[in-house]
C-alpha atoms as a PDB file:
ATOM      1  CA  UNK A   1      79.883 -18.853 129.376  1.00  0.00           C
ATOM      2  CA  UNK A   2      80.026 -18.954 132.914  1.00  0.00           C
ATOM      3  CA  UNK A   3      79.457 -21.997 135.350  1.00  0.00           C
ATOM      4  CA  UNK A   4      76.769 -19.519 136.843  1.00  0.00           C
ATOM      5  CA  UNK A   5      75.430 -19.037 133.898  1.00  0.00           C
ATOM      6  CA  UNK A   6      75.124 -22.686 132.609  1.00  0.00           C
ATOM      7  CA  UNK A   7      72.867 -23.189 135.413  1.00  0.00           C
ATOM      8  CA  UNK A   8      70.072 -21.087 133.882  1.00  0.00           C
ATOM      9  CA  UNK A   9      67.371 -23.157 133.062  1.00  0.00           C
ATOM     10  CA  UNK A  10      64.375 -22.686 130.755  1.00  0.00           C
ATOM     11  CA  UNK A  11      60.937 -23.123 132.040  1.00  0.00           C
ATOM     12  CA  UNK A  12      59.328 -26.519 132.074  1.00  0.00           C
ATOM     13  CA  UNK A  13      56.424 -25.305 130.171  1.00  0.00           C
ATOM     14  CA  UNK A  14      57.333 -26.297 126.349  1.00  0.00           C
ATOM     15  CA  UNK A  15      54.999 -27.086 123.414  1.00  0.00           C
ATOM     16  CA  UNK A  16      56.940 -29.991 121.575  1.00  0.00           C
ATOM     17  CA  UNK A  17      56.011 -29.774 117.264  1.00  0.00           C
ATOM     18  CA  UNK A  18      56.443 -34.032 116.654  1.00  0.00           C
ATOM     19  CA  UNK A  19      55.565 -35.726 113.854  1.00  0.00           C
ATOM     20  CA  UNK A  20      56.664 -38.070 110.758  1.00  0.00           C
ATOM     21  CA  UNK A  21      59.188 -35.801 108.429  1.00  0.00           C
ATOM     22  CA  UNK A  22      57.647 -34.066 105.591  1.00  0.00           C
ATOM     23  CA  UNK A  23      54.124 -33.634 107.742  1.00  0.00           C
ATOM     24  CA  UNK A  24      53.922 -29.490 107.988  1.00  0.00           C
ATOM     25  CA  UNK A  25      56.362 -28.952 110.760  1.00  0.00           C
ATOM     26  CA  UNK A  26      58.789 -26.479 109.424  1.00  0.00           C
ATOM     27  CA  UNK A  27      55.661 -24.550 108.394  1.00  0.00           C
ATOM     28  CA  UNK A  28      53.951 -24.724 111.757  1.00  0.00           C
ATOM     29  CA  UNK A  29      57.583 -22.954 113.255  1.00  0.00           C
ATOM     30  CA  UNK A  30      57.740 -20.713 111.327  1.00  0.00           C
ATOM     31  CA  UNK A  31      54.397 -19.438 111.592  1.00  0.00           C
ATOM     32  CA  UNK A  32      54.586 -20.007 116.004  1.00  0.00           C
ATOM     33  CA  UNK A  33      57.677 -17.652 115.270  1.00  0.00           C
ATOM     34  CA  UNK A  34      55.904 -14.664 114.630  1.00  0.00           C
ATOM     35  CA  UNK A  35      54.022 -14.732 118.059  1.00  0.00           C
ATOM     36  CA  UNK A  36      56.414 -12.314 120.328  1.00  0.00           C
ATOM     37  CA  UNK A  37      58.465 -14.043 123.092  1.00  0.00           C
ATOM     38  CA  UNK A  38      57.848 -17.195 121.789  1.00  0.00           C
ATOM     39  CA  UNK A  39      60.837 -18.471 121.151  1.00  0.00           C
ATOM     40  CA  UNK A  40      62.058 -21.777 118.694  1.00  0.00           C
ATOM     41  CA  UNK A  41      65.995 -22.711 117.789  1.00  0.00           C
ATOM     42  CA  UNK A  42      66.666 -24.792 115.079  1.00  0.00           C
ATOM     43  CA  UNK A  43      66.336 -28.489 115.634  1.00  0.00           C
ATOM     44  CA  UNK A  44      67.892 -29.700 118.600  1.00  0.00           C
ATOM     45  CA  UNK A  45      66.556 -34.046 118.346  1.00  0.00           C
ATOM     46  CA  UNK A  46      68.232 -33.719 122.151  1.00  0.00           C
ATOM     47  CA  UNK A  47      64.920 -36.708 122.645  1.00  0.00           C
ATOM     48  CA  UNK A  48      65.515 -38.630 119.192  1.00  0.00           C
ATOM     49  CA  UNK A  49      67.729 -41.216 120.265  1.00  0.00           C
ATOM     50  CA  UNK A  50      67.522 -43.709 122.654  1.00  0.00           C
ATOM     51  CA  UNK A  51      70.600 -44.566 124.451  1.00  0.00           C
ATOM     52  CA  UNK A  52      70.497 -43.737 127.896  1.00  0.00           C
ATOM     53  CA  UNK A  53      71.648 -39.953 128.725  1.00  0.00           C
ATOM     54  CA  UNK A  54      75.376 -39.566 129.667  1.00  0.00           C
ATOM     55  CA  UNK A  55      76.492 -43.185 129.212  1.00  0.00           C
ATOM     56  CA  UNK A  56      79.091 -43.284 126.071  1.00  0.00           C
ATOM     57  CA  UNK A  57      77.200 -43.766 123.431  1.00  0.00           C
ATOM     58  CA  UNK A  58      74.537 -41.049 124.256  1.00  0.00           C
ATOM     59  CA  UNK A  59      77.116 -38.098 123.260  1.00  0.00           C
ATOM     60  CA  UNK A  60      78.079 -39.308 119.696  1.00  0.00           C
ATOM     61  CA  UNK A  61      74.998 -38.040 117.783  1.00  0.00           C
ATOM     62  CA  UNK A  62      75.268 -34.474 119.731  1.00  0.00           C
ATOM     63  CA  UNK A  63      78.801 -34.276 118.858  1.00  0.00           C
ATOM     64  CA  UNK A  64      79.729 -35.034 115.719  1.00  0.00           C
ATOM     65  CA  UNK A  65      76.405 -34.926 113.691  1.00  0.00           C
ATOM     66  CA  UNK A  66      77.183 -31.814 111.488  1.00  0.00           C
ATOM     67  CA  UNK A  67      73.565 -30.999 110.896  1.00  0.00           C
ATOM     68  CA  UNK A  68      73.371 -30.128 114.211  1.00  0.00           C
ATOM     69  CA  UNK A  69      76.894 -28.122 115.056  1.00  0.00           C
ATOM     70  CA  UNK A  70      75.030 -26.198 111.970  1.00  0.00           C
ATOM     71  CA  UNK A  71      71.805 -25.672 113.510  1.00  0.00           C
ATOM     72  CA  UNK A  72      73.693 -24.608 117.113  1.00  0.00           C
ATOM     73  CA  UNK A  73      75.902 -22.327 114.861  1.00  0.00           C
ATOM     74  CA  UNK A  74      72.329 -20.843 113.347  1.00  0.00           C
ATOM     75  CA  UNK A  75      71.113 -20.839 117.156  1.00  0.00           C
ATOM     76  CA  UNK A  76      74.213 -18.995 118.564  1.00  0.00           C
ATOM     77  CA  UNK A  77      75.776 -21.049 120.742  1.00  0.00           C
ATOM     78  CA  UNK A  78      78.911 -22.112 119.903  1.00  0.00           C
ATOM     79  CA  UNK A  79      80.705 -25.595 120.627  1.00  0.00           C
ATOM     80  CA  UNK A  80      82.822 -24.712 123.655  1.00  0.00           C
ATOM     81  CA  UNK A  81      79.010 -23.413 125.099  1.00  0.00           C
ATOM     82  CA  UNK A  82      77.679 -26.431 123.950  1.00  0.00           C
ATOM     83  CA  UNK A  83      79.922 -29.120 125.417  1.00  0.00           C
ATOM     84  CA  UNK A  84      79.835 -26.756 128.750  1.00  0.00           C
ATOM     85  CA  UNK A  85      76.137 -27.368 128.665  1.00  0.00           C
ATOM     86  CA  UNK A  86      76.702 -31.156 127.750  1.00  0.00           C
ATOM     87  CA  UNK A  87      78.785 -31.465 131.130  1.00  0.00           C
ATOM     88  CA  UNK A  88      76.383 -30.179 133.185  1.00  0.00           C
ATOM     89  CA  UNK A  89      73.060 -31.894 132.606  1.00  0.00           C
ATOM     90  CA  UNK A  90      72.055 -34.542 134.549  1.00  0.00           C
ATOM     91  CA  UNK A  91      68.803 -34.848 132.532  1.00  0.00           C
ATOM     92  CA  UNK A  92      68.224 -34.926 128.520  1.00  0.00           C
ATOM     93  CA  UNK A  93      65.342 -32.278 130.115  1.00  0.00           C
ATOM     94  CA  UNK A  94      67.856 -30.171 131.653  1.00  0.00           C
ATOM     95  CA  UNK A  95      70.006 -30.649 128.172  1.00  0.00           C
ATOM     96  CA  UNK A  96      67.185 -29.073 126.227  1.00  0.00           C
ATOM     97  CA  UNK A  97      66.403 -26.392 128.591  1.00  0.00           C
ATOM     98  CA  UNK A  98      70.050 -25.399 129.404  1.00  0.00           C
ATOM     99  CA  UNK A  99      70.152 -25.261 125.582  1.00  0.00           C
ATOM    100  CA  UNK A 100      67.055 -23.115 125.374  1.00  0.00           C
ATOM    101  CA  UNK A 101      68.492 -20.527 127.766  1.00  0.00           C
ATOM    102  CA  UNK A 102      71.243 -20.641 125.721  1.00  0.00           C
ATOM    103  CA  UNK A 103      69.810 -19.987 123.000  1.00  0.00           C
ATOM    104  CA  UNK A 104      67.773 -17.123 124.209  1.00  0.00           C
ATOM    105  CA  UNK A 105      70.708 -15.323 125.874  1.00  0.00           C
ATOM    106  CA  UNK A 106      72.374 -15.874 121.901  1.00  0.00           C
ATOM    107  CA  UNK A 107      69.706 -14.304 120.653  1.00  0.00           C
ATOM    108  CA  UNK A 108      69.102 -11.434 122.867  1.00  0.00           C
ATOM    109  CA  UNK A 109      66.297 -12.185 124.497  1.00  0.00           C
ATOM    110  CA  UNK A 110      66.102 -10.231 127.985  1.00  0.00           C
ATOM    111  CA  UNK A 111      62.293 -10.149 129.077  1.00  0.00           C
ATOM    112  CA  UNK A 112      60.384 -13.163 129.659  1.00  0.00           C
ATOM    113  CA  UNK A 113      59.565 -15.815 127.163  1.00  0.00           C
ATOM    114  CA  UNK A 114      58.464 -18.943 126.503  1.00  0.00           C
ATOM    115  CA  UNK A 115      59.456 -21.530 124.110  1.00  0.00           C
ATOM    116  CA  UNK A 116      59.123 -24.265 121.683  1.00  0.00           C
ATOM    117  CA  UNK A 117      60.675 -27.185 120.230  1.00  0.00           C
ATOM    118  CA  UNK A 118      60.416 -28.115 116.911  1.00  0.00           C
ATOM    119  CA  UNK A 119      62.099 -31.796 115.920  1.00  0.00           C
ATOM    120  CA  UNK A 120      60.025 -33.895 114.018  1.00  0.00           C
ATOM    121  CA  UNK A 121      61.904 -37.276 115.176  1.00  0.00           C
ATOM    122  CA  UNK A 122      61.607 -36.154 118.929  1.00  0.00           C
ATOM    123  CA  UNK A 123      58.266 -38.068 118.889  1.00  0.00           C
ATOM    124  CA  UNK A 124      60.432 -41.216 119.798  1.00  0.00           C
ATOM    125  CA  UNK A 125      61.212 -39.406 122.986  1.00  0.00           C
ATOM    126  CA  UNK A 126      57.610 -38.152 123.431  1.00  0.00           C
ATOM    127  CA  UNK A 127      56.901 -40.483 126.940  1.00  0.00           C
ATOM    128  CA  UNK A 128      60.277 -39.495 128.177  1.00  0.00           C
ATOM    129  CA  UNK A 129      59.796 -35.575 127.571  1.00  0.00           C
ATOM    130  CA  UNK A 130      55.919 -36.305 128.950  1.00  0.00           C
ATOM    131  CA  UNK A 131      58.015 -37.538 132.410  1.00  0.00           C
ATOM    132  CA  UNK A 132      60.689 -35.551 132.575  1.00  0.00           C
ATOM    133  CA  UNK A 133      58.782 -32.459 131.450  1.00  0.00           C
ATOM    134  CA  UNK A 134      55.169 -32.706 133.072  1.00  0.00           C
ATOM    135  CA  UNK A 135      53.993 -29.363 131.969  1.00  0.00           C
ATOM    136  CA  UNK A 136      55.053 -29.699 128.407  1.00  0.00           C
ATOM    137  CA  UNK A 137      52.533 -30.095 125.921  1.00  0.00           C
ATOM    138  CA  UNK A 138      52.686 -31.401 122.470  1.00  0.00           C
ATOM    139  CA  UNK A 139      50.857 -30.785 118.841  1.00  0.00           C
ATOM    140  CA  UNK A 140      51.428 -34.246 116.174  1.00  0.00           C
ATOM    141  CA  UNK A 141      51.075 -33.153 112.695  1.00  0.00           C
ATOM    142  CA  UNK A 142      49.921 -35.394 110.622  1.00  0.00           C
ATOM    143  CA  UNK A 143      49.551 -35.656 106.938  1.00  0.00           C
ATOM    144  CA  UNK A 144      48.310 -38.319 104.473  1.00  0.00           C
ATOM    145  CA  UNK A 145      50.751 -41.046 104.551  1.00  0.00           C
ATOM    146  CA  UNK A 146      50.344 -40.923 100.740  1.00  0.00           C
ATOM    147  CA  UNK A 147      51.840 -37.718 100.393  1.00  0.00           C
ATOM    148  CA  UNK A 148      54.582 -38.096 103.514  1.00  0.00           C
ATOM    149  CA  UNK A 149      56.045 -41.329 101.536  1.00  0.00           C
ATOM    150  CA  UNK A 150      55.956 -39.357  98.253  1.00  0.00           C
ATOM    151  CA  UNK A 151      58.181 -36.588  99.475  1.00  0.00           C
ATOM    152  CA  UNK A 152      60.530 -39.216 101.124  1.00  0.00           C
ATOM    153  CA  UNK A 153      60.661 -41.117  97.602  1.00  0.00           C
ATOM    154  CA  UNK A 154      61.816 -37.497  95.924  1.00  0.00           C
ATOM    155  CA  UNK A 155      64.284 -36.659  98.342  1.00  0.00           C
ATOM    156  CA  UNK A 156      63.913 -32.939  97.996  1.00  0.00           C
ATOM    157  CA  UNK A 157      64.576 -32.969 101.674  1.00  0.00           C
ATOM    158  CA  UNK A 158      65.051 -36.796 103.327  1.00  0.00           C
ATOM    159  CA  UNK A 159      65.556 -39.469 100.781  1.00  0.00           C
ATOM    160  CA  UNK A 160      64.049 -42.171 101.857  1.00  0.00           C
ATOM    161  CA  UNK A 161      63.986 -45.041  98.554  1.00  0.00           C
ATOM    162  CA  UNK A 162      62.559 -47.959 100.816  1.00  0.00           C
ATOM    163  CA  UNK A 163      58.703 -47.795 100.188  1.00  0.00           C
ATOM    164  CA  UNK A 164      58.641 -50.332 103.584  1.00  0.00           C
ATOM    165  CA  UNK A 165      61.014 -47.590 105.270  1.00  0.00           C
ATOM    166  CA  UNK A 166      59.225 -44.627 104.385  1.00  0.00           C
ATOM    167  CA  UNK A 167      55.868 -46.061 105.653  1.00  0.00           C
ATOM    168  CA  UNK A 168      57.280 -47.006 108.896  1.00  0.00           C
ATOM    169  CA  UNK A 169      58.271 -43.019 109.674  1.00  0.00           C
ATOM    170  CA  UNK A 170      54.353 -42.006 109.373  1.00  0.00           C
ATOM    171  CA  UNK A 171      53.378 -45.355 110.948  1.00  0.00           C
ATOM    172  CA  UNK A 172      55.728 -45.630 114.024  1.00  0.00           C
ATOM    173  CA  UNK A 173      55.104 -41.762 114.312  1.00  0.00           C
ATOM    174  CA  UNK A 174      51.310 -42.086 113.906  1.00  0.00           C
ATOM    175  CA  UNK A 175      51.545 -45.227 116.760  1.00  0.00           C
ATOM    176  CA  UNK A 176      53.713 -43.133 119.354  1.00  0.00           C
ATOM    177  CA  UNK A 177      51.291 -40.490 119.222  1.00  0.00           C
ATOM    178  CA  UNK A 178      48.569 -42.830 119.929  1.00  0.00           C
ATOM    179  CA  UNK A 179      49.947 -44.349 123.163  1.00  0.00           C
ATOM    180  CA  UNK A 180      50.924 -40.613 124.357  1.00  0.00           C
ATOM    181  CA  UNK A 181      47.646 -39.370 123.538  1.00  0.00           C
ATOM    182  CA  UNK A 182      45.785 -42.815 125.642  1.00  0.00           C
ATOM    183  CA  UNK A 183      48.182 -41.731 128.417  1.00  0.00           C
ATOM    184  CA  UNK A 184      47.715 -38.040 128.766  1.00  0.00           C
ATOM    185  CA  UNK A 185      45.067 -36.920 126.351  1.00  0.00           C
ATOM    186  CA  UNK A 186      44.770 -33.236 127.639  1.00  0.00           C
ATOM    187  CA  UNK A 187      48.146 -32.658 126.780  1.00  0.00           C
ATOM    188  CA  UNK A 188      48.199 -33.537 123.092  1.00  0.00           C
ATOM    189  CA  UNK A 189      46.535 -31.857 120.362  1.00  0.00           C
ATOM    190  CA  UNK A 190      46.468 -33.680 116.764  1.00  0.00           C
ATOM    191  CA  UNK A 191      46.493 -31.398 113.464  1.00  0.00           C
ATOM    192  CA  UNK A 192      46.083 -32.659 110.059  1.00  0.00           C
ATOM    193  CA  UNK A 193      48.100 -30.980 107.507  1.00  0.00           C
ATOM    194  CA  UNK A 194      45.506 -30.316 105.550  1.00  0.00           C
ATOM    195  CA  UNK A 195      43.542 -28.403 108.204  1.00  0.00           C
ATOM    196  CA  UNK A 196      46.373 -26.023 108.803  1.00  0.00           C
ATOM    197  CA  UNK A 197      47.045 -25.321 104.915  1.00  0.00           C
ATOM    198  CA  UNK A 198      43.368 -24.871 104.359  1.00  0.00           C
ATOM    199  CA  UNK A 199      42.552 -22.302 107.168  1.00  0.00           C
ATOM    200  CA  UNK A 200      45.254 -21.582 108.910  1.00  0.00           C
ATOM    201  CA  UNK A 201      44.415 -18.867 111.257  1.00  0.00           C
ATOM    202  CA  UNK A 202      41.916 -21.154 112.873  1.00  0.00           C
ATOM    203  CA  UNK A 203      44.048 -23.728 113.221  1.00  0.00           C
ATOM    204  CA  UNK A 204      47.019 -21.574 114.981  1.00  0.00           C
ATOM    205  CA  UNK A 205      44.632 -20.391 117.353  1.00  0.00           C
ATOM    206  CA  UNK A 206      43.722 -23.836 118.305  1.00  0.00           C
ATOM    207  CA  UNK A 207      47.407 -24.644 118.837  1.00  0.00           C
ATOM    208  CA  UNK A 208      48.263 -21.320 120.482  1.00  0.00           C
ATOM    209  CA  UNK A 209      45.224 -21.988 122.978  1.00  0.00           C
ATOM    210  CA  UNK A 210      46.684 -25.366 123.754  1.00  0.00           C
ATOM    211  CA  UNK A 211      49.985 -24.099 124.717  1.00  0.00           C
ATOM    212  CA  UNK A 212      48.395 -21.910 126.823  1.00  0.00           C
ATOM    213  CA  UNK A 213      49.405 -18.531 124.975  1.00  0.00           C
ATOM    214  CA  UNK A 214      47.299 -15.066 124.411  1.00  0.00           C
ATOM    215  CA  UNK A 215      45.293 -15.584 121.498  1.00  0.00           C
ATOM    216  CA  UNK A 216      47.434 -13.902 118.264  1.00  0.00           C
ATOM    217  CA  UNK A 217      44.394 -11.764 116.282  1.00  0.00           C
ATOM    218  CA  UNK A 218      45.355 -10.494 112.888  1.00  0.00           C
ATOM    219  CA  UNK A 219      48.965 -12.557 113.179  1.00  0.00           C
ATOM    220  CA  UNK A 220      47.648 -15.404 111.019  1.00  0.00           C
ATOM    221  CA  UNK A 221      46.222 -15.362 107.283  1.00  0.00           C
ATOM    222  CA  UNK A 222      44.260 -17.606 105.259  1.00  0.00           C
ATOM    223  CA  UNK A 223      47.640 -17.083 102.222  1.00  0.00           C
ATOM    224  CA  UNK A 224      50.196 -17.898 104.538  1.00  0.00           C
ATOM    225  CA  UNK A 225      49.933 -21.644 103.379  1.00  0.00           C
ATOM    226  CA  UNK A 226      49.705 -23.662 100.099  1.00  0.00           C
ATOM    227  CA  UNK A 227      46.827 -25.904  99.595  1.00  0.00           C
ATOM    228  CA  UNK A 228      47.999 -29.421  99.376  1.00  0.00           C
ATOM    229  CA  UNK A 229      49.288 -30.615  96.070  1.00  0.00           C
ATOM    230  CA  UNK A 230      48.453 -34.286  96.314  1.00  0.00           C
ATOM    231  CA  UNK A 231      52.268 -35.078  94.969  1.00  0.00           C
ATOM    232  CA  UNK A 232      51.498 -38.921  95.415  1.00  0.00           C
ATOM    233  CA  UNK A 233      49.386 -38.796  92.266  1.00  0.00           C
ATOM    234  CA  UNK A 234      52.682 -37.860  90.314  1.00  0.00           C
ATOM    235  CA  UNK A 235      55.428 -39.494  92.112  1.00  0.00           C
ATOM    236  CA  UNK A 236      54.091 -42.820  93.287  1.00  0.00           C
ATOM    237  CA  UNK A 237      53.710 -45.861  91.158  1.00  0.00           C
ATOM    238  CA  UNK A 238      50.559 -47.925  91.501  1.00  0.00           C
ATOM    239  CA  UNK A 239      52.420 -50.586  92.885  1.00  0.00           C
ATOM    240  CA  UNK A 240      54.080 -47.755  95.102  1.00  0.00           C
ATOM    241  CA  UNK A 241      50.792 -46.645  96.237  1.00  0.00           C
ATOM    242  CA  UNK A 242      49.173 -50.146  96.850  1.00  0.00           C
ATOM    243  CA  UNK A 243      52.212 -50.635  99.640  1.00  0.00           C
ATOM    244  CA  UNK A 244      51.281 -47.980 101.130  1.00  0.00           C
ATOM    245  CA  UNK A 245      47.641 -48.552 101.539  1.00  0.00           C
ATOM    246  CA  UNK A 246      48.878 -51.808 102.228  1.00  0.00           C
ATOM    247  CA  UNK A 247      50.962 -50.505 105.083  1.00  0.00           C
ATOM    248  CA  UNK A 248      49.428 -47.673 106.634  1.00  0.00           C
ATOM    249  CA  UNK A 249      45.450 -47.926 105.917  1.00  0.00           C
ATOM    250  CA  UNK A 250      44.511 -49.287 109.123  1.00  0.00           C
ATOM    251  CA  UNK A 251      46.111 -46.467 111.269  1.00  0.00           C
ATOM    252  CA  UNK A 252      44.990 -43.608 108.662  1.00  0.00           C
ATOM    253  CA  UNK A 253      41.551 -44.058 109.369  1.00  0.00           C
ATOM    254  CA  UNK A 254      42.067 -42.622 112.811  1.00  0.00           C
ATOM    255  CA  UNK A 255      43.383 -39.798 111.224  1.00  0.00           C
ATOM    256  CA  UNK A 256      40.439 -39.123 108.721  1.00  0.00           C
ATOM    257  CA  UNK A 257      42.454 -40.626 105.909  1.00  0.00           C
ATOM    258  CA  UNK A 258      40.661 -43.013 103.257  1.00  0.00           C
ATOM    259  CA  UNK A 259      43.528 -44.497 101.411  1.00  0.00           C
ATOM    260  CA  UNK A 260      41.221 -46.674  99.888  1.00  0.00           C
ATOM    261  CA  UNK A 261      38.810 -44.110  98.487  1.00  0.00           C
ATOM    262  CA  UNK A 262      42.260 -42.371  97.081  1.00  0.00           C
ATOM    263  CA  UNK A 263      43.340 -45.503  94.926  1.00  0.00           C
ATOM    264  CA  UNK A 264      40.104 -46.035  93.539  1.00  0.00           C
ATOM    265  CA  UNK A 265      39.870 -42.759  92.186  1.00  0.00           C
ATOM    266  CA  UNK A 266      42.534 -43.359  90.273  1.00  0.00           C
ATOM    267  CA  UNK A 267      41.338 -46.343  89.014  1.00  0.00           C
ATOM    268  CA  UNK A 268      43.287 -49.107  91.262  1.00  0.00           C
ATOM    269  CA  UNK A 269      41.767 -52.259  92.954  1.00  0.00           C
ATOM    270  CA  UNK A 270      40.711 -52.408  96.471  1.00  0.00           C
ATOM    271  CA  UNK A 271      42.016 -56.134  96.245  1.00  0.00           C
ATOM    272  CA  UNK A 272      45.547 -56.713  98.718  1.00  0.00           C
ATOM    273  CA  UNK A 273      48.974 -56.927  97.961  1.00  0.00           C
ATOM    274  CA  UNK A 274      49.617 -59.229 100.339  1.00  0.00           C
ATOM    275  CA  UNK A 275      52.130 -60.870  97.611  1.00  0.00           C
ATOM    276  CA  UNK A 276      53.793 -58.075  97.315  1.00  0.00           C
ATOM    277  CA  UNK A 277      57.368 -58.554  99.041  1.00  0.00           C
ATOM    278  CA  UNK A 278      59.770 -56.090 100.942  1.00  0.00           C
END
């Protein structure tokens, strides 16, 4: 690529998909996919990390994580592109958009467009993307911390065996989006899991409205989702699912989650675990 065109920038006007892992992301992308000129590359976590942008240890992760050099090889731009683009931004903001134009150029896209990001673990960048970004927008999926910490405990897709650990990715997820949303409410919008699998043209209307796209009739069907499973029931313990009632009750209640109600209908105490031990 040219210097000329490494100075392309994508618009400022992105809809951010953050949550904790295993929460209905990669669902919600691939369903925003289907609306023309809306454009989404694979995940990017440019926001993820914290180190400062452009001091040392800010380029290792971007580098030499092969999860990503696989997703930019999915995305189309190739390494030499990539550490072109790397050179160039002053910003992590102008990183991700440089990247997004990019992108778009990889995959042929010549009219206007907008786009989306779609990186779970980019909600510990949220009040940075918020500043640097001011006309982005955001949607937190959230999904019963019961069934989040389940699917980290299988590993099908992150392997998480810490019980402690795997609560603190829907917890520290669930409390980031709380302070953004306190901060600039009109530019968040919260959907449960379970909303989207149960009726999930409404629900991708409501998101599609809050990105401030044409409404998408007849794009959406009720099938395109499977209800929830409730996989906790199976693959938690009782001891397993005491820590996390233990550990994320409080916040799920915001959320519409009774963790509480859950364990008793399986037949488990309301009484803590306070003894229990990390």
């Amino acid at each position: 690529m040219t210097a000329e065109i490494l100075l392309d920038l994508a618009d400022d006007r992105p809809l951010f998909i953050v949550a904790a892992v295993r929460s209905g992301t990669t669902l919600t992308r691939d369903l925003l996919r289907r609306v023309p000129n809306f454009i989404c590359p694979e995940e990017t976590h440019f926001f993820r990390w914290a180190e400062p942008f452009r001091t040392p240890h800010s380029y290792h992760p971007h580098r030499n994580n092969l999860l990503l050099k696989k997703h930019r090889n999915m995305d189309g731009v190739d390494e030499a592109s990539f550490e072109a683009i790397l050179a160039i931004s002053r910003t992590k903001a102008e990183l991700q958009r440089r990247y997004i134009a990019a992108f778009a150029r990889a995959k042929g896209v010549t009219g206007p467009y907008r786009w989306f990001d779609k990186t779970p673990q980019n909600i510990y960048g949220a009040p940075l993307i918020a500043q640097q970004m001011p006309h982005a927008r955001f949607v937190f999926l959230v999904r019963n911390p019961l069934n989040v910490v389940a699917s980290m405990k299988l590993g099908r897709q992150v392997k998480i065996s810490d019980l402690y650990g795997a609560c603190n990715y829907w917890l520290e997820a669930a409390d980031i989006f709380l302070t953004l949303e306190a901060a600039c409410p009109d530019r968040v919008l919260c959907v449960r899991y379970e909303d989207l699998v149960a009726d999930v043209p409404a629900v991708m209307a409501a998101v599609l409205a809050h990105a401030g796209m044409a409404p998408a009739p007849g794009l959406f069907r009720k099938n395109d989702a499977h209800p929830e499973k409730d996989l906790w029931r199976s693959a938690l313990t009782p001891t397993d699912a005491q820590i996390v009632r233990d550990q994320c009750a409080a916040r799920s209640h915001r959320f519409g989650y009774d963790l509480d109600a859950a364990l008793m209908h399986i037949g488990l105490p309301l009484a803590t675990t306070a003894a229990i031990t990390p």
